[in-house]
C-alpha atoms as a PDB file:
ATOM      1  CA  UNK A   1       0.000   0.000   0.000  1.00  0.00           C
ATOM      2  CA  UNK A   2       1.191   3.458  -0.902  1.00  0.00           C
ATOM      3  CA  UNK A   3       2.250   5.445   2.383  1.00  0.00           C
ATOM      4  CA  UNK A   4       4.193   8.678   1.349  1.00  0.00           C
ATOM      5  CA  UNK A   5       4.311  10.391  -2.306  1.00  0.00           C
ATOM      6  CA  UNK A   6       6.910  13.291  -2.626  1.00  0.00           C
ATOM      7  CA  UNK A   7       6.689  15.684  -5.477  1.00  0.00           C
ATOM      8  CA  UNK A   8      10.447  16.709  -6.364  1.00  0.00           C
ATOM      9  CA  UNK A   9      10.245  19.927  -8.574  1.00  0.00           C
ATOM     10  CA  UNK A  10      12.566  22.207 -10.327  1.00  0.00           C
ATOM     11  CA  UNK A  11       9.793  24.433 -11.591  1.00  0.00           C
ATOM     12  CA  UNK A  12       7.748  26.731  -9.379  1.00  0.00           C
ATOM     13  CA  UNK A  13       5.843  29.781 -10.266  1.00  0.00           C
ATOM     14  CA  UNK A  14       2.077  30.437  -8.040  1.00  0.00           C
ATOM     15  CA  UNK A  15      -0.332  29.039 -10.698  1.00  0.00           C
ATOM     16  CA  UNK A  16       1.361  25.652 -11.032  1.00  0.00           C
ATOM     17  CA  UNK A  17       2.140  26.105  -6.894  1.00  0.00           C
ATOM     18  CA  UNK A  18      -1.626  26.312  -6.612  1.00  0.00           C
ATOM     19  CA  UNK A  19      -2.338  22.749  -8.730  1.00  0.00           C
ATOM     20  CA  UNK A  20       0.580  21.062  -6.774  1.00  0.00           C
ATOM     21  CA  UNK A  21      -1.128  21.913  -3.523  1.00  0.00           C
ATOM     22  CA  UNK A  22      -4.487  20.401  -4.607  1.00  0.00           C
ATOM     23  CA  UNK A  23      -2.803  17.664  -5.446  1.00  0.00           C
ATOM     24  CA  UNK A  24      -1.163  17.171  -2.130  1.00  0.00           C
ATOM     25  CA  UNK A  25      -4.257  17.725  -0.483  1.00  0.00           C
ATOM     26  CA  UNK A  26      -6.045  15.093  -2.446  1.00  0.00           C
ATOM     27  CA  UNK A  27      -3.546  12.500  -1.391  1.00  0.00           C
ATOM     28  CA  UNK A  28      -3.690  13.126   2.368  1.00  0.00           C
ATOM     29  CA  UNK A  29      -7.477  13.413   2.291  1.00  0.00           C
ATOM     30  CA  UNK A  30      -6.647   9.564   1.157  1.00  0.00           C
ATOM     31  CA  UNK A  31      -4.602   8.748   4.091  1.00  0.00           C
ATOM     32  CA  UNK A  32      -1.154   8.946   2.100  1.00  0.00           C
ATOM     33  CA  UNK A  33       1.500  11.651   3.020  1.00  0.00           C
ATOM     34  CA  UNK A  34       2.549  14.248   0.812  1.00  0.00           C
ATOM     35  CA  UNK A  35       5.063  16.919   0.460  1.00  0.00           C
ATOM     36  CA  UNK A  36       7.011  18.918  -2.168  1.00  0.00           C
ATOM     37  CA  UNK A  37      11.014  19.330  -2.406  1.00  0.00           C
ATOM     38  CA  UNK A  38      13.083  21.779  -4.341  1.00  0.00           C
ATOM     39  CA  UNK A  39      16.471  20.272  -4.860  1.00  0.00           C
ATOM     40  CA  UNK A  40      19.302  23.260  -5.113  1.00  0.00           C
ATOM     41  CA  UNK A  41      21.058  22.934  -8.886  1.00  0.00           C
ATOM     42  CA  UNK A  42      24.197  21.115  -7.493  1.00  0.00           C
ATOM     43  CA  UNK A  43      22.113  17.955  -6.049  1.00  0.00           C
ATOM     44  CA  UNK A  44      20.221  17.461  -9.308  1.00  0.00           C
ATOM     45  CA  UNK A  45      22.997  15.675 -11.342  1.00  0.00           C
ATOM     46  CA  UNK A  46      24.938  13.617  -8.933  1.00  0.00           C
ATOM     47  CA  UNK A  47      24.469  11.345  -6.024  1.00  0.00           C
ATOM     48  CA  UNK A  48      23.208  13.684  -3.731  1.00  0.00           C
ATOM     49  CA  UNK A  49      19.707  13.929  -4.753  1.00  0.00           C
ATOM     50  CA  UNK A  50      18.138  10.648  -3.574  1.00  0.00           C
ATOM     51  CA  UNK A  51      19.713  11.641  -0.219  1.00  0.00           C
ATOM     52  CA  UNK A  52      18.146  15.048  -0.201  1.00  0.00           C
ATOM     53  CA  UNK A  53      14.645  13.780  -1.473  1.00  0.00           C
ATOM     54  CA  UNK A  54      15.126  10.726   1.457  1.00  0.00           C
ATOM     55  CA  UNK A  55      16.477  13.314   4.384  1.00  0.00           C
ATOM     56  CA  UNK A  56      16.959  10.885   7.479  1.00  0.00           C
ATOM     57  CA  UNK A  57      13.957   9.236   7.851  1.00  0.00           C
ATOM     58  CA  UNK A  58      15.570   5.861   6.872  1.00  0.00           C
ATOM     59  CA  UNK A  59      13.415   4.847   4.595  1.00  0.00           C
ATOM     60  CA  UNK A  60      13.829   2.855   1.498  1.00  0.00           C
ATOM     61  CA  UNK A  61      13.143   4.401  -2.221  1.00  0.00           C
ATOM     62  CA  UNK A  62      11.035   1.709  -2.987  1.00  0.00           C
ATOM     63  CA  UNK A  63       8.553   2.119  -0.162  1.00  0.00           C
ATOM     64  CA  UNK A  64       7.158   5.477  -1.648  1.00  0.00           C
ATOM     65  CA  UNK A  65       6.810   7.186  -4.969  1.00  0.00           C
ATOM     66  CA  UNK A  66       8.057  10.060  -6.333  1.00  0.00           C
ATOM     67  CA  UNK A  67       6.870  12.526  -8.538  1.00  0.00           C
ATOM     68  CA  UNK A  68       8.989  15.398 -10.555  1.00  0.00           C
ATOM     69  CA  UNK A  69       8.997  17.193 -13.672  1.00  0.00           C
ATOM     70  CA  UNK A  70      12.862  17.526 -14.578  1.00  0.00           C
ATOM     71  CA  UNK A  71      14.310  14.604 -17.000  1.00  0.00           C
ATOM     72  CA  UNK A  72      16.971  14.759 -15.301  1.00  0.00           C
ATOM     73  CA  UNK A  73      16.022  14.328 -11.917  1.00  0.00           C
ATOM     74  CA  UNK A  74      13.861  11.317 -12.606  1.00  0.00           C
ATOM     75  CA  UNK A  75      16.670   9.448 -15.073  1.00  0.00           C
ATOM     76  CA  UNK A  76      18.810  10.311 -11.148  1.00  0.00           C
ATOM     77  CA  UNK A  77      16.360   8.495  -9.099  1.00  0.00           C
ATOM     78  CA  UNK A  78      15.659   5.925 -11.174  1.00  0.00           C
ATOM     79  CA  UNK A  79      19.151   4.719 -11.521  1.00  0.00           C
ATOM     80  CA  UNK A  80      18.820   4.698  -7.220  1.00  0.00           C
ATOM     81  CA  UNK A  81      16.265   2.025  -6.844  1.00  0.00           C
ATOM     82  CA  UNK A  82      13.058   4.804  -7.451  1.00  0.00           C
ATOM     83  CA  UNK A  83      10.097   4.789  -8.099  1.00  0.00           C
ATOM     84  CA  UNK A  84       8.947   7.736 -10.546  1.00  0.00           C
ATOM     85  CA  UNK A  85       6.482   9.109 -12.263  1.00  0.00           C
ATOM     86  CA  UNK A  86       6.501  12.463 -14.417  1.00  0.00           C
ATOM     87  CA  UNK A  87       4.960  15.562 -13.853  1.00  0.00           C
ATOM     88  CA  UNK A  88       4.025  17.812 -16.832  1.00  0.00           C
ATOM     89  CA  UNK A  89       2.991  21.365 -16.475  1.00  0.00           C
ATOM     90  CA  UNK A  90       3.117  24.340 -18.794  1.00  0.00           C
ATOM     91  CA  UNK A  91       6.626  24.917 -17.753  1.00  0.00           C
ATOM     92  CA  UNK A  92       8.194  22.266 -18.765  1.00  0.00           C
ATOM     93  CA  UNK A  93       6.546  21.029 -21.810  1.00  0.00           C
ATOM     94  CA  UNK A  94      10.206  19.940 -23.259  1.00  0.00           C
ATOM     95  CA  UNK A  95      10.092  17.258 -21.076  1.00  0.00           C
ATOM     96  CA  UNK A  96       9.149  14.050 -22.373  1.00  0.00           C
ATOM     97  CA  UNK A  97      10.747  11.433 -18.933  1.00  0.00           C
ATOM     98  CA  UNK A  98      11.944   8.366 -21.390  1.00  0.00           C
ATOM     99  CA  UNK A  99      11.789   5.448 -19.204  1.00  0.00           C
ATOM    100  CA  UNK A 100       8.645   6.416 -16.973  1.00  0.00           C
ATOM    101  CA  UNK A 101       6.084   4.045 -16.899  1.00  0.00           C
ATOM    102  CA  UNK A 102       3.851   7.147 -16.124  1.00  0.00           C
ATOM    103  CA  UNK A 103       3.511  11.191 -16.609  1.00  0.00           C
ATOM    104  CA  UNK A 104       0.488  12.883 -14.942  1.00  0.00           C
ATOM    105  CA  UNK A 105      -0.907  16.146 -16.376  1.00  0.00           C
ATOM    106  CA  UNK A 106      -2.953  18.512 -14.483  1.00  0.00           C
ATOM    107  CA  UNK A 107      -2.416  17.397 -11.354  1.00  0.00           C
ATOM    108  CA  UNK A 108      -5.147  18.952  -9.060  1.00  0.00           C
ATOM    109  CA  UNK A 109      -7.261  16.396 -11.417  1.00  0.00           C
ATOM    110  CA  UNK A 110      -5.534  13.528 -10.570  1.00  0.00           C
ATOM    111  CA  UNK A 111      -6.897  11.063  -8.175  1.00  0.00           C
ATOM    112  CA  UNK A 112      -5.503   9.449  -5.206  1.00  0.00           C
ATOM    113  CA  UNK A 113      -6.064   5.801  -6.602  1.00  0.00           C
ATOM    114  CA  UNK A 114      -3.938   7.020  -9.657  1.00  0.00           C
ATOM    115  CA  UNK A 115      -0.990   7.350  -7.600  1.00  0.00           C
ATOM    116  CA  UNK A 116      -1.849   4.064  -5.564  1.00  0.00           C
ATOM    117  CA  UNK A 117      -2.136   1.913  -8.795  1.00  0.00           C
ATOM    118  CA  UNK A 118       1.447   3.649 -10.046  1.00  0.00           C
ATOM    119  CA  UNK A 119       3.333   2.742  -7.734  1.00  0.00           C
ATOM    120  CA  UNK A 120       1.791  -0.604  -7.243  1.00  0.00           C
ATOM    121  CA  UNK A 121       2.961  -1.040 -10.932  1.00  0.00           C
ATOM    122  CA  UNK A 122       6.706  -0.254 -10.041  1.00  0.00           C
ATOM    123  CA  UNK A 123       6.326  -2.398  -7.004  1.00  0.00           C
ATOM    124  CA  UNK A 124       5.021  -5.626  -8.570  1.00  0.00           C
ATOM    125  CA  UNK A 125       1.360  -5.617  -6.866  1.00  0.00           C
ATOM    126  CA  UNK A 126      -1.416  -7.022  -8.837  1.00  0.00           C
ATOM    127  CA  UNK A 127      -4.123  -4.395  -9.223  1.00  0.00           C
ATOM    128  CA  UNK A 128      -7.712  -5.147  -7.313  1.00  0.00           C
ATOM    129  CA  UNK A 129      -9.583  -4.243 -10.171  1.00  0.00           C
ATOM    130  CA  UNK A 130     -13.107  -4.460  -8.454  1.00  0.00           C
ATOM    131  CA  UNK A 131     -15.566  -6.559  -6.207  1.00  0.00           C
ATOM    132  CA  UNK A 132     -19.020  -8.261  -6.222  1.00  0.00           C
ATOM    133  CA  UNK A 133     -20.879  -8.961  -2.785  1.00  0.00           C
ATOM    134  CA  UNK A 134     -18.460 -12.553  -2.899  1.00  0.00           C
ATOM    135  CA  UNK A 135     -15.596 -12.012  -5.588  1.00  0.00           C
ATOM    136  CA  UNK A 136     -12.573 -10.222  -5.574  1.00  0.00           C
ATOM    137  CA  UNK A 137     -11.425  -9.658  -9.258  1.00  0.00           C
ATOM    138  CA  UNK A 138      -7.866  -8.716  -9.644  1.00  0.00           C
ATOM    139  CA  UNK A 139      -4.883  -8.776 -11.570  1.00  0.00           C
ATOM    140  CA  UNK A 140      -2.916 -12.558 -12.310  1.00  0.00           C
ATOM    141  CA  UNK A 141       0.299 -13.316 -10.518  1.00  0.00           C
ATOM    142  CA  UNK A 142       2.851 -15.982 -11.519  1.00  0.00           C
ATOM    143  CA  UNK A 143       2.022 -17.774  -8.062  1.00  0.00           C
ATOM    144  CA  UNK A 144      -1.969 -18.014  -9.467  1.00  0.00           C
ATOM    145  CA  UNK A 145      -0.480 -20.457 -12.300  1.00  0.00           C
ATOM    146  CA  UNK A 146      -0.498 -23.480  -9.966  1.00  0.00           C
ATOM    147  CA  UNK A 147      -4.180 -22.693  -8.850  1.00  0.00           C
ATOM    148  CA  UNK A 148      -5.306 -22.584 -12.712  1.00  0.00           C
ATOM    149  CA  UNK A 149      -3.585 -25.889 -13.665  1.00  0.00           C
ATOM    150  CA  UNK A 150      -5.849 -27.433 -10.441  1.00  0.00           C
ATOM    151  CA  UNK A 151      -9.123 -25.937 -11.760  1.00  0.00           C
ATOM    152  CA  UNK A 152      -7.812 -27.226 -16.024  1.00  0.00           C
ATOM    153  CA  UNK A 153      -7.522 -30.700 -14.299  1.00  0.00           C
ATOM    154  CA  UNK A 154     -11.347 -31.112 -14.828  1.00  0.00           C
ATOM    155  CA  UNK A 155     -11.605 -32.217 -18.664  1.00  0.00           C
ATOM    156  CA  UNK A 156     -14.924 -29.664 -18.979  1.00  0.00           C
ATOM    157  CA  UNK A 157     -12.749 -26.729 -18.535  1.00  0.00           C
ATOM    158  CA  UNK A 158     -10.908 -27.574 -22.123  1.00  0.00           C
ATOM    159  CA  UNK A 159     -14.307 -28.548 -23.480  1.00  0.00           C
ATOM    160  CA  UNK A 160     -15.444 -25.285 -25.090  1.00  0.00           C
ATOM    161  CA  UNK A 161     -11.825 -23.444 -24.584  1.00  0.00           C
ATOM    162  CA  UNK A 162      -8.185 -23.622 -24.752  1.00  0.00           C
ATOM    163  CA  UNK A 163      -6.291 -25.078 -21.741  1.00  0.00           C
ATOM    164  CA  UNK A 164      -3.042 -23.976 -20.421  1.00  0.00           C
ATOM    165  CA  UNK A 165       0.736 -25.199 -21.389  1.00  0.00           C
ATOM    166  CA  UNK A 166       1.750 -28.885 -20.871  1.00  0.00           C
ATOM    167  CA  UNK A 167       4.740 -27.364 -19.312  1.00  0.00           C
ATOM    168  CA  UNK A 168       3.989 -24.867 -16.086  1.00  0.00           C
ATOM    169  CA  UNK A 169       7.216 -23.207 -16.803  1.00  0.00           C
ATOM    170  CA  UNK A 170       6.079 -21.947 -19.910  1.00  0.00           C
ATOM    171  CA  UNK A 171       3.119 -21.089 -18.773  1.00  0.00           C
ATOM    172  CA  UNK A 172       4.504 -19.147 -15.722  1.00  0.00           C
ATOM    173  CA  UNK A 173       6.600 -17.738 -18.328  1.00  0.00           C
ATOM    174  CA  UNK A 174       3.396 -16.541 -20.444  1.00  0.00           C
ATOM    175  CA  UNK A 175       2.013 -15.271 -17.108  1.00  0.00           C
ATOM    176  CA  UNK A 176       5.158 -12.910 -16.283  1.00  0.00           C
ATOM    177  CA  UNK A 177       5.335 -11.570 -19.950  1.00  0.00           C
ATOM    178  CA  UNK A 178       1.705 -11.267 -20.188  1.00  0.00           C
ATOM    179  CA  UNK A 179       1.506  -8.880 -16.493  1.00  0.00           C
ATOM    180  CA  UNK A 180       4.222  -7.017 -17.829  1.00  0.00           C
ATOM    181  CA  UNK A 181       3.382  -6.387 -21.677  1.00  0.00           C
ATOM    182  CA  UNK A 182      -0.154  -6.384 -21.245  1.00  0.00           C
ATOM    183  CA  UNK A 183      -1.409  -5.017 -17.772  1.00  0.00           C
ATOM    184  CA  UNK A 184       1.418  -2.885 -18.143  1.00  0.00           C
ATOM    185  CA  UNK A 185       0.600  -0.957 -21.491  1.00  0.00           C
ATOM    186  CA  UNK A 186      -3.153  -1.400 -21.444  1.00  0.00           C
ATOM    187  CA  UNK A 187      -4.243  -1.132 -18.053  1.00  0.00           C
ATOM    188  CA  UNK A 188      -6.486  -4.037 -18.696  1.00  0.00           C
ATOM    189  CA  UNK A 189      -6.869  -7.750 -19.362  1.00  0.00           C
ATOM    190  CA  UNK A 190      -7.551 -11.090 -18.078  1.00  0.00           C
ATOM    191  CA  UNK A 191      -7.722 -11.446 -14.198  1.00  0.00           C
ATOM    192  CA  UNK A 192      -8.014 -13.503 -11.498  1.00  0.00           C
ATOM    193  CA  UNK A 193     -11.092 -13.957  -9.702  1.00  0.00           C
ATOM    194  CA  UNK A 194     -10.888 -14.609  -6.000  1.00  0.00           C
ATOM    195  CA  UNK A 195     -13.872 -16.089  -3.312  1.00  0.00           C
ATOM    196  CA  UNK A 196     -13.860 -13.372  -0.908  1.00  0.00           C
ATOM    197  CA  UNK A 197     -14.509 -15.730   1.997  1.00  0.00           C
ATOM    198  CA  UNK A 198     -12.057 -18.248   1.427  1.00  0.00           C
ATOM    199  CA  UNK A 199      -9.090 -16.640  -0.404  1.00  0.00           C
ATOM    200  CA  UNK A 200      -9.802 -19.607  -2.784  1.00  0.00           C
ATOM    201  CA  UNK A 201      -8.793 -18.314  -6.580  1.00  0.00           C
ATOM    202  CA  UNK A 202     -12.595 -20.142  -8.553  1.00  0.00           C
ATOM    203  CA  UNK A 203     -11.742 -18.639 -11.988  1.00  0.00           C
ATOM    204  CA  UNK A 204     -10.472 -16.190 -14.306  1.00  0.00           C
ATOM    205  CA  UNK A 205     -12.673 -13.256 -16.122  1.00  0.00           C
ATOM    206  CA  UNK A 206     -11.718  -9.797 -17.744  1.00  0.00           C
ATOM    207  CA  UNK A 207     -11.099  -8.147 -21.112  1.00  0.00           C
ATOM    208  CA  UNK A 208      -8.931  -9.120 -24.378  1.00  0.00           C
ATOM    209  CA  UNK A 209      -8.432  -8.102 -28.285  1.00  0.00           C
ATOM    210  CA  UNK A 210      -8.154 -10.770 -30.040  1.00  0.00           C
ATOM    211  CA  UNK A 211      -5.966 -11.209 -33.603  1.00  0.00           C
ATOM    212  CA  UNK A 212      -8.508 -10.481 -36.648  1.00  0.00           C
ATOM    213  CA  UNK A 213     -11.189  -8.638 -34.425  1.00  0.00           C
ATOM    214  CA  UNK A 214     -11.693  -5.159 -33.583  1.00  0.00           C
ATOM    215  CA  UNK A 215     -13.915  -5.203 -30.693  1.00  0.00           C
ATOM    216  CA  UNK A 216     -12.405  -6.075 -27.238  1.00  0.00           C
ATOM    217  CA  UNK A 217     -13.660  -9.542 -25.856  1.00  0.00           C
ATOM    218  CA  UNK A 218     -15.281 -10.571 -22.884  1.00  0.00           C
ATOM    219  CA  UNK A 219     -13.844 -13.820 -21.459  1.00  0.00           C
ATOM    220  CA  UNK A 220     -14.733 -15.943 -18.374  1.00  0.00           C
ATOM    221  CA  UNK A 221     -14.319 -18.846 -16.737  1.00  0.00           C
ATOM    222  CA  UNK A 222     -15.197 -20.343 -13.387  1.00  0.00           C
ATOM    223  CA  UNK A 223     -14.362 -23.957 -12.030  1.00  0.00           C
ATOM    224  CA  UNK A 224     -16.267 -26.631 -12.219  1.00  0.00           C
ATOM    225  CA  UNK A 225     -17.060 -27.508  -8.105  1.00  0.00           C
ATOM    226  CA  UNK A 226     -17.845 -23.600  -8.218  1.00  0.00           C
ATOM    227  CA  UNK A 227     -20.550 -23.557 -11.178  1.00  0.00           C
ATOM    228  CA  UNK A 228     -24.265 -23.325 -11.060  1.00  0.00           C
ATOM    229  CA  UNK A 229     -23.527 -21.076  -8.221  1.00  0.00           C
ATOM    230  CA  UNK A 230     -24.145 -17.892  -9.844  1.00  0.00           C
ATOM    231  CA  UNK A 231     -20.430 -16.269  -9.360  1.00  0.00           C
ATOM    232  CA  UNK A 232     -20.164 -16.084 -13.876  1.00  0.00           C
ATOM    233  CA  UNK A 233     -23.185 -13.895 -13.893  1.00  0.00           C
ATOM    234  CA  UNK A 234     -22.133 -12.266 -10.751  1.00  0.00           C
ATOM    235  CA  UNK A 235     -18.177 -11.380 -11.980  1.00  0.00           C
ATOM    236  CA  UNK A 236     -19.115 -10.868 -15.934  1.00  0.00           C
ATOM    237  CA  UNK A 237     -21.748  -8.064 -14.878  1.00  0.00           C
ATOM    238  CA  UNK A 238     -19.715  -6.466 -12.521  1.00  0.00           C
ATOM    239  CA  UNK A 239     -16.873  -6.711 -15.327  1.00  0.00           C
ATOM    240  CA  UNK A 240     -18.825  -5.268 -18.472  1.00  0.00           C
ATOM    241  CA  UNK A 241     -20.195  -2.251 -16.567  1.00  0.00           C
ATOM    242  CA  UNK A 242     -16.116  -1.855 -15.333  1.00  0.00           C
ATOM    243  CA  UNK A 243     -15.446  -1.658 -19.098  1.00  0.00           C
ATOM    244  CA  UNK A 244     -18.417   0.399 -19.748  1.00  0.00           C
ATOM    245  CA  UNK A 245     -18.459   2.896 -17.069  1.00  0.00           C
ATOM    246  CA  UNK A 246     -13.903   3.110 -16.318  1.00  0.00           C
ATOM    247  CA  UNK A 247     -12.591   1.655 -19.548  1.00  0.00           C
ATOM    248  CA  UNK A 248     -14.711   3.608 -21.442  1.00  0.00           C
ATOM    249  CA  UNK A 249     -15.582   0.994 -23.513  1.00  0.00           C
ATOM    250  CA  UNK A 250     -18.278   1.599 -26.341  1.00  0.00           C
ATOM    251  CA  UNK A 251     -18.686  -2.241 -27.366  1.00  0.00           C
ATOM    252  CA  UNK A 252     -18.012  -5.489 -26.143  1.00  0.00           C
ATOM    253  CA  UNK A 253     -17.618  -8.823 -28.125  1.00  0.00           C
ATOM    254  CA  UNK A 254     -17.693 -12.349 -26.711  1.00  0.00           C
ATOM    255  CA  UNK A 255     -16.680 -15.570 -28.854  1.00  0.00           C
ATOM    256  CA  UNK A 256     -18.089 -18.769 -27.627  1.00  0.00           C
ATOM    257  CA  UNK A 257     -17.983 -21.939 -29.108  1.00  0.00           C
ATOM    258  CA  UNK A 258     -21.642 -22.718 -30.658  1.00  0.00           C
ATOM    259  CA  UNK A 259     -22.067 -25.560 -28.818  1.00  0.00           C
ATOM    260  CA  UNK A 260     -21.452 -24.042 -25.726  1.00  0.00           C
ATOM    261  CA  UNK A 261     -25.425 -23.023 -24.814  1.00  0.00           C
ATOM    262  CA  UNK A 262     -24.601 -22.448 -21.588  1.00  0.00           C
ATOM    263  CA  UNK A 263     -21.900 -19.633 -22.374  1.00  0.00           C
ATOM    264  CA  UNK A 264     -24.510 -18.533 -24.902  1.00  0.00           C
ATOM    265  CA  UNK A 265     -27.236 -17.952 -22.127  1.00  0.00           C
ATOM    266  CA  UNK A 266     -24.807 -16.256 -20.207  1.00  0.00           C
ATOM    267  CA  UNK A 267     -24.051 -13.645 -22.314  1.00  0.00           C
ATOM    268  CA  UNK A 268     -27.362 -13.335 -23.793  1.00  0.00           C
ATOM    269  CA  UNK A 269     -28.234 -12.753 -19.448  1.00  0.00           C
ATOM    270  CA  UNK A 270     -25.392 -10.283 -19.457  1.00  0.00           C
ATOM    271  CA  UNK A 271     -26.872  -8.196 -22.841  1.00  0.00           C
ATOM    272  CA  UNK A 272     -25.135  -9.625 -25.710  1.00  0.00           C
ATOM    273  CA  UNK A 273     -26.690 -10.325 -28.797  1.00  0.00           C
ATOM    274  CA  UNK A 274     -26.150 -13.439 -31.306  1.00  0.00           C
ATOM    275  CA  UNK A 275     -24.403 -11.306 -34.470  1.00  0.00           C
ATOM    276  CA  UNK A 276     -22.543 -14.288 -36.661  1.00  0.00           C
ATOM    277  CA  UNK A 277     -20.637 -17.494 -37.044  1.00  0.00           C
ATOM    278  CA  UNK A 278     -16.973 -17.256 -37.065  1.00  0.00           C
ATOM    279  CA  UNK A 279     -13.513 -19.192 -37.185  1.00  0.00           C
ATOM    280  CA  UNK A 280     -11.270 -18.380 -34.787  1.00  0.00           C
ATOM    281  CA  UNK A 281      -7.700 -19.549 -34.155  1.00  0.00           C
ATOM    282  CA  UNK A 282      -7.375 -21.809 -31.054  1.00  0.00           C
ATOM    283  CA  UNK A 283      -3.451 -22.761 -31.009  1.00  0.00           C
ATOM    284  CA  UNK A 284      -1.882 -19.142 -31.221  1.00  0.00           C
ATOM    285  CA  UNK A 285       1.446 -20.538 -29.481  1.00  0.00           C
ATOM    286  CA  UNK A 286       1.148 -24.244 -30.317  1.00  0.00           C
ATOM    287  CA  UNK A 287       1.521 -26.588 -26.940  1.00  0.00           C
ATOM    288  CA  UNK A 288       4.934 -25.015 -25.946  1.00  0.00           C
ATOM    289  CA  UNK A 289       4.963 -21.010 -25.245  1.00  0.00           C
ATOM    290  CA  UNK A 290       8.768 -21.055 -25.689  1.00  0.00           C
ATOM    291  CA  UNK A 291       9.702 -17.413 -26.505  1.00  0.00           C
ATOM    292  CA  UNK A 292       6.193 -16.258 -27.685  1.00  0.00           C
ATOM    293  CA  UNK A 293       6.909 -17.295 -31.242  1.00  0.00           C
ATOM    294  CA  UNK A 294       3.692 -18.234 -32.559  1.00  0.00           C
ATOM    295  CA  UNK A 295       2.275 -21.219 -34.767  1.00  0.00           C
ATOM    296  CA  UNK A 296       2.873 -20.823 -38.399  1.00  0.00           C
ATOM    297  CA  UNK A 297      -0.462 -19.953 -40.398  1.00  0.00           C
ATOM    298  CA  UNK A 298      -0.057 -23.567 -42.255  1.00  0.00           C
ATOM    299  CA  UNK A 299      -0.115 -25.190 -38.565  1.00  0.00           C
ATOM    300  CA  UNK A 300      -2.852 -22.775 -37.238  1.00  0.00           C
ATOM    301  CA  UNK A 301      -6.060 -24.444 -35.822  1.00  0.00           C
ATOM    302  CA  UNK A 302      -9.794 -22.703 -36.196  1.00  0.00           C
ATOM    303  CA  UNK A 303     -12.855 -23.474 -34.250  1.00  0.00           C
ATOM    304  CA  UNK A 304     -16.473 -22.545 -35.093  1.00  0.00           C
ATOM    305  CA  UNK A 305     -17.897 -19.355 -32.550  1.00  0.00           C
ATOM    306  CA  UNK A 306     -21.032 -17.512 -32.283  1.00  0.00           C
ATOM    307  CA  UNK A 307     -19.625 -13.930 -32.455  1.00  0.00           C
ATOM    308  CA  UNK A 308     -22.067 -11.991 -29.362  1.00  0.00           C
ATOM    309  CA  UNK A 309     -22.190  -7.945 -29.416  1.00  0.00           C
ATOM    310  CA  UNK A 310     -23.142  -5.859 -26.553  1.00  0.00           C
ATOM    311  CA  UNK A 311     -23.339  -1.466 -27.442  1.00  0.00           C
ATOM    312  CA  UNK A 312     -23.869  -0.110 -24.647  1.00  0.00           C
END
């Protein structure tokens, strides 16, 4: 959890002084402390500013986040175990912080949760995305691969979809890439869904774009000793109005196998409507994940799907 944020400027004049304040006070009205440092020229380009930003309160770099609007300063405090995010304002639009994972404009605008999911992004926390009165739905981890390959054991999860790797290392391997190159640039994707009650992970559920389709896809699943239970209808609702009312989503597809009624139902429940038949590739990586190199088109595999819209 994010405890202290500290803005470390080389620009000040009284209008930007005035958004820098609101954004202070929006972070301690969350319960995280806040201040603003002005590093003199000399600290800026050697090892002296991490010290000056950390003073002597002991504390590791890692355990906070840091904000500033100088190139320099944030290339500095990377390279000293940092985590930083950029700061633009209209005095310093020649900034552009290559290597940030994030640069916040208009500040006062910016809210506390935006900071929070930052620096759990530099840290390595999964995002909690949302709840429902009994799920937790967040972000995959690499130590949620084990749980999946116990819930694939049942031969009717691989009935209407793809299963995981034969090898857990390459899927583990998938995982890592996959929180890294997709959470990390989209913000978005498949996650994890948790039983509140137990801590028990029942199933996975979130948002994709798949090869040869524009629209992103719903995609769910829940394990078999948890089904009939109503937790699918519970998460995917939840999930679409997530994508409708914070992704900003303006369409949702879902691709389930026609046989699958059940699925079918499902997202019919949820809103979706039956649009057309389609083939869709099943073996993108082939049984081994490897290095991400994916099947040839000669050794590609296609299923039949009812393509399902929802506008909202």
């Amino acid at each position: 959890m994010l405890k202290k944020v500290i803005f470390c400027m080389q620009h000040y004049d009284d209008s930007f002084n005035s958004e820098l304040l609101g954004a202070i006070k929006t972070l301690e009205e969350a319960g995280i402390r806040a201040f603003v440092k002005y590093p003199e020229t000399a600290d800026i380009d050697n090892e002296r500013l991490l010290p000056f930003i950390m003073g002597d309160s002991g504390e590791e770099p890692g355990n906070m986040l840091i904000a500033t609007d100088s190139d320099l300063m944030a290339k500095e405090l990377m390279q000293g175990g940092a985590y930083v995010i950029g700061v633009q304002h209209d005095n310093n639009k020649d900034q552009d912080f290559p290597g940030l994972k994030y640069v916040f404009s208009d500040i006062e605008c910016v809210d506390a949760d935006s900071y929070e999911k930052a620096y759990e992004r530099y840290a390595g926390i999964p995002w909690r995305i949302l709840e429902t009165d009994r799920c937790l739905i967040r972000e995959t981890t690499v130590e949620d691969v084990d749980s999946f390959y116990e819930i694939y054991a049942d031969p009717e999860m691989t009935r209407y979809m793809e299963g995981l790797f034969e090898d857990p290392a390459d899927e583990k391997k998938y995982t890592s890439d996959y929180i890294e190159k997709v959470y990390g640039l989209m913000g978005f994707g498949t996650w994890t869904v948790v039983l509140k009650e137990t801590g028990e992970i029942i199933g996975r559920a979130g948002f994709s774009i798949r090869n040869g389709f524009d629209d992103v896809e719903l995609g769910f699943l829940i394990g078999t000793k948890y089904q009939r239970q109503g937790y699918a209808y519970e998460v995917c609702k939840a999930i679409v109005e997530y994508g409708r009312d914070v992704l900003m989503f303006e369409r949702l597809q879902a691709l389930v196998k026609a046989e699958n009624t059940v699925s079918i139902h499902l997202c019919e429940k949820l809103g979706f409507k039956k649009y057309e038949e389609v083939n869709v590739e099943e073996n993108i990586y082939g049984s081994k994940y490897g290095e991400g190199v994916k099947v040839p088109i000669s050794e590609a595999e296609y299923g039949k799907y009812v393509k399902m819209l929802m506008e909202f």
